[in-house]
Protein backbone atom coordinates (compact mmCIF):
# COMPACT_ATOMS: atom_id res chain seq x y z
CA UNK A 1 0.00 0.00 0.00
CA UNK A 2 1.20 3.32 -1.14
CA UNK A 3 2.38 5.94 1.72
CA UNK A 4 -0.53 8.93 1.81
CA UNK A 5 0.52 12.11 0.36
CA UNK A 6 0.19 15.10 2.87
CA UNK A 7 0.77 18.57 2.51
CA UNK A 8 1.29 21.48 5.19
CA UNK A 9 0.23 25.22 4.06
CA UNK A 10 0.19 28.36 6.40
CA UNK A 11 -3.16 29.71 5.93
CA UNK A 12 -4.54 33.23 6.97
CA UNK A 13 -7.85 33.00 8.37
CA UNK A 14 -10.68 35.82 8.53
CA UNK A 15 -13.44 34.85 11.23
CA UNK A 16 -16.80 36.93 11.01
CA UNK A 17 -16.05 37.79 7.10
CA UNK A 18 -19.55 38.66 4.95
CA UNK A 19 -18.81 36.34 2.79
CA UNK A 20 -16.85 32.87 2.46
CA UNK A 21 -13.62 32.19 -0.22
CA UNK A 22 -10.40 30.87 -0.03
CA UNK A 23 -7.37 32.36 -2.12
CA UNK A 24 -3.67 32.73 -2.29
CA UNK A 25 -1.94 35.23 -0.52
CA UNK A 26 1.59 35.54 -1.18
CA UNK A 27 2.57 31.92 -0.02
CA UNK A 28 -0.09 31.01 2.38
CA UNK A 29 -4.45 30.31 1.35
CA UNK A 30 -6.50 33.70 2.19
CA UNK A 31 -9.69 31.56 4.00
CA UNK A 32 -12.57 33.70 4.83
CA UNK A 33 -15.45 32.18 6.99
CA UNK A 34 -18.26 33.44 8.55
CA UNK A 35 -17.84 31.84 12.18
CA UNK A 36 -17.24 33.65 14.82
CA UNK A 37 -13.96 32.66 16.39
CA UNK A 38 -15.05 31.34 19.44
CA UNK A 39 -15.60 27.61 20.84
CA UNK A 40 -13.75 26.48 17.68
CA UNK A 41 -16.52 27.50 15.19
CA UNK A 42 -14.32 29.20 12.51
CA UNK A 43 -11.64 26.73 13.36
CA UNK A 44 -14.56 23.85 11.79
CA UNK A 45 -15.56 25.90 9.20
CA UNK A 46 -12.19 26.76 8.38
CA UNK A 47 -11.52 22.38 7.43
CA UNK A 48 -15.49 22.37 6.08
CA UNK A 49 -14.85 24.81 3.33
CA UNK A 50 -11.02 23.67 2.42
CA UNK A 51 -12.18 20.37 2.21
CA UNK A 52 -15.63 21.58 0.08
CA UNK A 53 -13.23 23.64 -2.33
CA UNK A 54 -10.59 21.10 -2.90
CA UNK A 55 -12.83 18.13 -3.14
CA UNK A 56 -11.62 16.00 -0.02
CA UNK A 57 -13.14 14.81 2.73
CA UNK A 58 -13.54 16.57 5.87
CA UNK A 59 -11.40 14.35 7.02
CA UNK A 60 -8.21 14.92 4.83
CA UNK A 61 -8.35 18.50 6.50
CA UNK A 62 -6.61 19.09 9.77
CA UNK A 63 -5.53 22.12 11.35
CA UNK A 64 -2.06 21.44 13.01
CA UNK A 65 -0.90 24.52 14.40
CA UNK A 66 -2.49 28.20 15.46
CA UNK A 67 -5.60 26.68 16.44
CA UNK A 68 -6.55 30.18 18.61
CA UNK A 69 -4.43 32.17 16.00
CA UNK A 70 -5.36 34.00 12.77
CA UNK A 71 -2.34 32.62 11.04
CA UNK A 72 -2.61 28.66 10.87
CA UNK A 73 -1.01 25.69 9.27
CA UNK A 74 -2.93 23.34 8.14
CA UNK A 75 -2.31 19.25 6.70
CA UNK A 76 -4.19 18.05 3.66
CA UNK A 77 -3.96 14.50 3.08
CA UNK A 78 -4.27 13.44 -0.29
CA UNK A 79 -2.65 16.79 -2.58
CA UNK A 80 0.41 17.68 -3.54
CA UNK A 81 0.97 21.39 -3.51
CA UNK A 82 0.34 21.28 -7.39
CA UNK A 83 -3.13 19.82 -6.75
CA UNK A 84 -3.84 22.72 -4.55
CA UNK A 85 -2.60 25.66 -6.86
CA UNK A 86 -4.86 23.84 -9.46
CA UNK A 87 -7.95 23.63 -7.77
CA UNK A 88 -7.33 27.50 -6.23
CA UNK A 89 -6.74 29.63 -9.24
């Protein structure tokens, strides 16, 4: 069985934004949500709409590091970084 491919990106993360979308910025993924940051809301929606834009499971999304922090890294199992820049414009 083949080893699973996983990825690390930084991400910068906008809680409370009016509206949703993910995009580069620099180096890192722009990702606005409309959660509130508290109780780990935007945190959840944060994996729910990475996962909905790239076309993985929920479960291929999981944020690592900066979990109470605007700037986050984040592990996608399953893309390589060129899968990623495709999907993302």
């Amino acid at each position: 069985m083949p080893a699973q491919l996983t990825l690390r990106l930084q991400l910068k993360v906008i809680a409370g934004a009016s509206r949703p979308g993910v995009e580069w910025f620099g180096d890192k993924l722009k990702v606005k949500v409309n959660a509130a940051p508290e109780k780990g809301r935007a945190n959840s929606a944060v994996c729910a709409l990475l996962a909905s834009t790239l076309n993985l499971p929920i479960s291929a999304v999981r944020i690592v590091a900066g979990e109470h922090q605007p700037l986050k890294t984040v592990e996608l199992t399953g893309l390589t970084l060129a899968d990623v820049q495709q999907r993302i414009g």
